[in-house]
C-alpha atoms as a PDB file:
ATOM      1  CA  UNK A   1      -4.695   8.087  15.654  1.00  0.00           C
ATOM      2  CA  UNK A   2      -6.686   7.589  12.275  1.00  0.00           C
ATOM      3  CA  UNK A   3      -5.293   5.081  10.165  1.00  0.00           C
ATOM      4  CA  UNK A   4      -4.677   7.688   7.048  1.00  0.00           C
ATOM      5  CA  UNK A   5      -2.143   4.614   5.225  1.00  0.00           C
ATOM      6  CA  UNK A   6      -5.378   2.082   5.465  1.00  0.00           C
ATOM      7  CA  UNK A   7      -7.709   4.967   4.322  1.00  0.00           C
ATOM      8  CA  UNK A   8      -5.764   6.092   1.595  1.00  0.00           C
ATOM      9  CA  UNK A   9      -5.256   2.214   0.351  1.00  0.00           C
ATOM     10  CA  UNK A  10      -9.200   1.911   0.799  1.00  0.00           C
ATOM     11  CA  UNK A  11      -9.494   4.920  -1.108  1.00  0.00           C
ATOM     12  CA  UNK A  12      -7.079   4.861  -4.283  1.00  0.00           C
ATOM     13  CA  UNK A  13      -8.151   1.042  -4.431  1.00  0.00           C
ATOM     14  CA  UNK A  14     -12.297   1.817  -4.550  1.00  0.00           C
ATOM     15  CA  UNK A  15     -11.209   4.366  -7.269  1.00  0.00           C
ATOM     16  CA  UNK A  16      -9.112   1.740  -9.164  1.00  0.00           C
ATOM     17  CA  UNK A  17     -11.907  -1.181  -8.961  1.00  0.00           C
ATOM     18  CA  UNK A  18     -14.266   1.994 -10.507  1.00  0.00           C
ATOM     19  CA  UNK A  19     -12.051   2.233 -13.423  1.00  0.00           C
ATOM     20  CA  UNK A  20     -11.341  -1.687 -13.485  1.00  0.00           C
ATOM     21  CA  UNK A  21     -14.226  -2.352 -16.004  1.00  0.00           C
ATOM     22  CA  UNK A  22     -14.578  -5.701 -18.567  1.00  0.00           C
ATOM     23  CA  UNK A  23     -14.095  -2.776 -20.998  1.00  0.00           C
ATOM     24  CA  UNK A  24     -10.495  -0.981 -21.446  1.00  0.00           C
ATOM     25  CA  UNK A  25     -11.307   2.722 -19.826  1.00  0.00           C
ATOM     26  CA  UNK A  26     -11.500   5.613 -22.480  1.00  0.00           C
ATOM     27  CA  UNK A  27      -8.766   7.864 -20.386  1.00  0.00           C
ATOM     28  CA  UNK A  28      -5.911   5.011 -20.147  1.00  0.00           C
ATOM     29  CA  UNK A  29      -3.513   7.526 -18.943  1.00  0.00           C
ATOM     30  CA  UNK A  30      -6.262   8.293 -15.740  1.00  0.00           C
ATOM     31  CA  UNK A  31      -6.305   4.458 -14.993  1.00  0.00           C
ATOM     32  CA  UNK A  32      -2.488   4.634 -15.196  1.00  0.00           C
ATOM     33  CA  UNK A  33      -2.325   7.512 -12.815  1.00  0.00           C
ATOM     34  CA  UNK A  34      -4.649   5.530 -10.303  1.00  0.00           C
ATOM     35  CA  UNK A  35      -2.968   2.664 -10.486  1.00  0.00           C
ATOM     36  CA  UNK A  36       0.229   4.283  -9.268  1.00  0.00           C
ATOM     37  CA  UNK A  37      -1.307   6.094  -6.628  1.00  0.00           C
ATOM     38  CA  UNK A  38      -2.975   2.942  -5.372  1.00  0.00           C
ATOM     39  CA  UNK A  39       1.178   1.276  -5.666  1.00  0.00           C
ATOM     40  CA  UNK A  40       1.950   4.243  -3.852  1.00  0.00           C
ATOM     41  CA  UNK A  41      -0.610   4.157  -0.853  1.00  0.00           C
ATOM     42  CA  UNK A  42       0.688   0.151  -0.637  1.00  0.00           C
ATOM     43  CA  UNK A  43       4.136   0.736   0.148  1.00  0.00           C
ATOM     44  CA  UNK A  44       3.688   3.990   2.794  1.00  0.00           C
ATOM     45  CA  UNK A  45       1.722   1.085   4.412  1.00  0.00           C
ATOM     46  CA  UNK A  46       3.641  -1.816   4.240  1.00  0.00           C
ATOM     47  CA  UNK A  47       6.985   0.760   5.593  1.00  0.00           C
ATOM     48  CA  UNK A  48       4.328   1.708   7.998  1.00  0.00           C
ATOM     49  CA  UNK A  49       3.623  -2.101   9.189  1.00  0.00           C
ATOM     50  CA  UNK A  50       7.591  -2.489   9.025  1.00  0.00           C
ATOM     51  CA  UNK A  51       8.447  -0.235  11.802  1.00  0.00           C
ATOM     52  CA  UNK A  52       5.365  -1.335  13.651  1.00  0.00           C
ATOM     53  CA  UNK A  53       6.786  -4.761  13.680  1.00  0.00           C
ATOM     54  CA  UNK A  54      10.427  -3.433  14.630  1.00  0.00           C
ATOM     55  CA  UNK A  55       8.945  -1.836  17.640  1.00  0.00           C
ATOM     56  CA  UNK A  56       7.390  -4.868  18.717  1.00  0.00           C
ATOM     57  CA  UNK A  57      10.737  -6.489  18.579  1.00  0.00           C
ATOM     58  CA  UNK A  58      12.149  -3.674  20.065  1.00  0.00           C
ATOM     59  CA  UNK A  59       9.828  -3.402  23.072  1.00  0.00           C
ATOM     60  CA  UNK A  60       9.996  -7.270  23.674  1.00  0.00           C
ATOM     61  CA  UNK A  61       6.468  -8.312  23.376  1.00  0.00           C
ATOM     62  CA  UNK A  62       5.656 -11.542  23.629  1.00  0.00           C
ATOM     63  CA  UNK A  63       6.147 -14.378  21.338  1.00  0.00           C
ATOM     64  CA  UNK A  64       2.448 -14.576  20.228  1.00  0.00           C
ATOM     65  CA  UNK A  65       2.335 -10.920  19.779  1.00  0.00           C
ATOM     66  CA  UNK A  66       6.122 -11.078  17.207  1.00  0.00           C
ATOM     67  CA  UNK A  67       4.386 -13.980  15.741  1.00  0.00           C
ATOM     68  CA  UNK A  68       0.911 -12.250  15.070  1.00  0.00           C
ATOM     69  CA  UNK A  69       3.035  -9.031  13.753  1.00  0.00           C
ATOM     70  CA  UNK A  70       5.385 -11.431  11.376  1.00  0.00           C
ATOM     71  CA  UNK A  71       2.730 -13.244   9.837  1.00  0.00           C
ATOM     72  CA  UNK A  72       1.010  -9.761   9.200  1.00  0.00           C
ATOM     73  CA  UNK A  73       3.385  -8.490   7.466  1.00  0.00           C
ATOM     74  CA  UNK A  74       5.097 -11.440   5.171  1.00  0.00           C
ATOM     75  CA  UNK A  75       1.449 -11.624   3.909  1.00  0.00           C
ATOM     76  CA  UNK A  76       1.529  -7.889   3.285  1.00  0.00           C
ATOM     77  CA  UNK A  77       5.009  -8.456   1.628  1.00  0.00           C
ATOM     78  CA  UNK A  78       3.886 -10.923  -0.250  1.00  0.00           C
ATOM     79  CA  UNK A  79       1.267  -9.231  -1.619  1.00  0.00           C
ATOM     80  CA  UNK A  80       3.658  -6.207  -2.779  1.00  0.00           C
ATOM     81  CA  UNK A  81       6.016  -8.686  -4.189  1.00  0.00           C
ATOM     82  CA  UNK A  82       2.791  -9.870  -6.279  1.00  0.00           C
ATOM     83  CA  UNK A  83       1.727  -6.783  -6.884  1.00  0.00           C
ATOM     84  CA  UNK A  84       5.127  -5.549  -8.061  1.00  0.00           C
ATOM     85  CA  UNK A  85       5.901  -8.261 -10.281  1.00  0.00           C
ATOM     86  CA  UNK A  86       2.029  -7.524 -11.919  1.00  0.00           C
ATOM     87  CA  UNK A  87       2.727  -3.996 -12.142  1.00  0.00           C
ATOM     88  CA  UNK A  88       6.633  -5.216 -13.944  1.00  0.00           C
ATOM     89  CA  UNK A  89       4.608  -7.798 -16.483  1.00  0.00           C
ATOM     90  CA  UNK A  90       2.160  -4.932 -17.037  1.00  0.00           C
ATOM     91  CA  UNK A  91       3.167  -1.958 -18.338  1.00  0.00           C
ATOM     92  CA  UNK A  92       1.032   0.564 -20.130  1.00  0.00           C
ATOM     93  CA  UNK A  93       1.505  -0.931 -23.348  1.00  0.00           C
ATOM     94  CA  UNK A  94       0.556  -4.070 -22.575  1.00  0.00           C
ATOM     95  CA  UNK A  95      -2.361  -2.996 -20.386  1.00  0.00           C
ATOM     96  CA  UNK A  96      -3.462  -1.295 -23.588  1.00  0.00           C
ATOM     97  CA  UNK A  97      -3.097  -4.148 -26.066  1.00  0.00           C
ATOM     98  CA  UNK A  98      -4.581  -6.614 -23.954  1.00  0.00           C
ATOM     99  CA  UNK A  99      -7.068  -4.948 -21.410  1.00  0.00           C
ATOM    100  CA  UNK A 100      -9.209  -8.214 -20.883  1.00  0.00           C
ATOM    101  CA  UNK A 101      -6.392 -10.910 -19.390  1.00  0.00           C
ATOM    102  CA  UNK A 102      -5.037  -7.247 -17.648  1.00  0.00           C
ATOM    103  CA  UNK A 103      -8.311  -7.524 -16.228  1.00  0.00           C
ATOM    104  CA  UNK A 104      -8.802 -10.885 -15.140  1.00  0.00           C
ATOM    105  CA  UNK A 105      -5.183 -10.908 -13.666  1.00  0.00           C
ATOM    106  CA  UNK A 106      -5.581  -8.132 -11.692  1.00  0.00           C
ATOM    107  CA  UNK A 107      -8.604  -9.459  -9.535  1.00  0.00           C
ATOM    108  CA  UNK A 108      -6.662 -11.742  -7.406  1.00  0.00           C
ATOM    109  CA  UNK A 109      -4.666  -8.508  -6.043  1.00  0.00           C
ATOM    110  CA  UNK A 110      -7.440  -6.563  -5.905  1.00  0.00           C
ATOM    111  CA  UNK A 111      -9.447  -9.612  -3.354  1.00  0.00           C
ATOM    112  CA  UNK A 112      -5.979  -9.500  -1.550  1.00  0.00           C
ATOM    113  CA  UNK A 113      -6.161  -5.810  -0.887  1.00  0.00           C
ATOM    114  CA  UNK A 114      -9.475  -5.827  -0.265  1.00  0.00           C
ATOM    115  CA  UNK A 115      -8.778  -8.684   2.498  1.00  0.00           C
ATOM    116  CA  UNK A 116      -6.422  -6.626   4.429  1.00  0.00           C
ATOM    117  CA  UNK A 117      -8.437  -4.010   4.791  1.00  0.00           C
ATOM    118  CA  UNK A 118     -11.433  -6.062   5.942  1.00  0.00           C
ATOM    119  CA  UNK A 119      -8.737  -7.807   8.569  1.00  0.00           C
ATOM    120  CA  UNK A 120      -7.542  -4.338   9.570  1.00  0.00           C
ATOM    121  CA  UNK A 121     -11.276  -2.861   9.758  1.00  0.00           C
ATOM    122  CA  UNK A 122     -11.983  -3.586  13.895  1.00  0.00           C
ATOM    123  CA  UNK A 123      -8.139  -1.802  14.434  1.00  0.00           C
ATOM    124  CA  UNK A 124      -9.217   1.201  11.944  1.00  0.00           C
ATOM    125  CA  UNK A 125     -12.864   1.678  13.980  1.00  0.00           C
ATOM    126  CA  UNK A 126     -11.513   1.463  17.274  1.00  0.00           C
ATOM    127  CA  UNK A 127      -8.562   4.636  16.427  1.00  0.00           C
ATOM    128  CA  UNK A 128     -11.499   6.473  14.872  1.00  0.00           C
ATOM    129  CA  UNK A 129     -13.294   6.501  18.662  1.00  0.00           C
END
């Protein structure tokens, strides 16, 4: 099964790195838009790596395996919990009046993203054979 949570993450994030420029975009309320569909694609795939990590419980894997999926997914929680306290400091307006520290603060969740999807990358090619 394609992993359409990690594609649509990899998409609404290349899109919002497009319109992440030095220079406040032109169409604010198009970055806005992209930004919440790139909040959006987050959480369907951290509830998605939620209930993978209850059925590993529930099956009874092995400790490695529980520890593996817990450590996955408190780093993916803690990036949402960064992520939503950005998205609570930032609001529109304040994106607007100060685009350039919006900018710079929003690279260190943008690398984060970016390194979950590189970690998830062998998983994502092997469902696609």
């Amino acid at each position: 099964m394609p992993h359409v949570k990690l594609d649509a993450i990899d998409a609404a994030l290349t899109s919002f790195e497009a319109a992440l420029t030095p220079d406040a975009p032109a169409d604010m309320g198009g970055f806005v838009q992209g930004r919440v569909r790139l909040a959006k694609a987050v959480n369907l795939f951290l509830a998605e790596e939620r209930d993978r990590l209850n059925e590993v419980e529930r099956l009874g894997f092995s400790a490695p395996d529980q520890a593996t999926q817990q450590r996955i997914y408190k780093t993916l929680l803690d990036l949402r919990m960064r992520y939503s306290d950005h998205i609570a400091r930032w609001d529109n307006r304040t994106i607007a009046a100060d685009w350039h520290r919006y900018h710079a603060d929003s690279a260190d969740l943008v690398a984060g993203l970016r390194a979950i999807l590189a970690a998830r990358q062998p998983a994502r090619r092997l469902a696609a054979a």
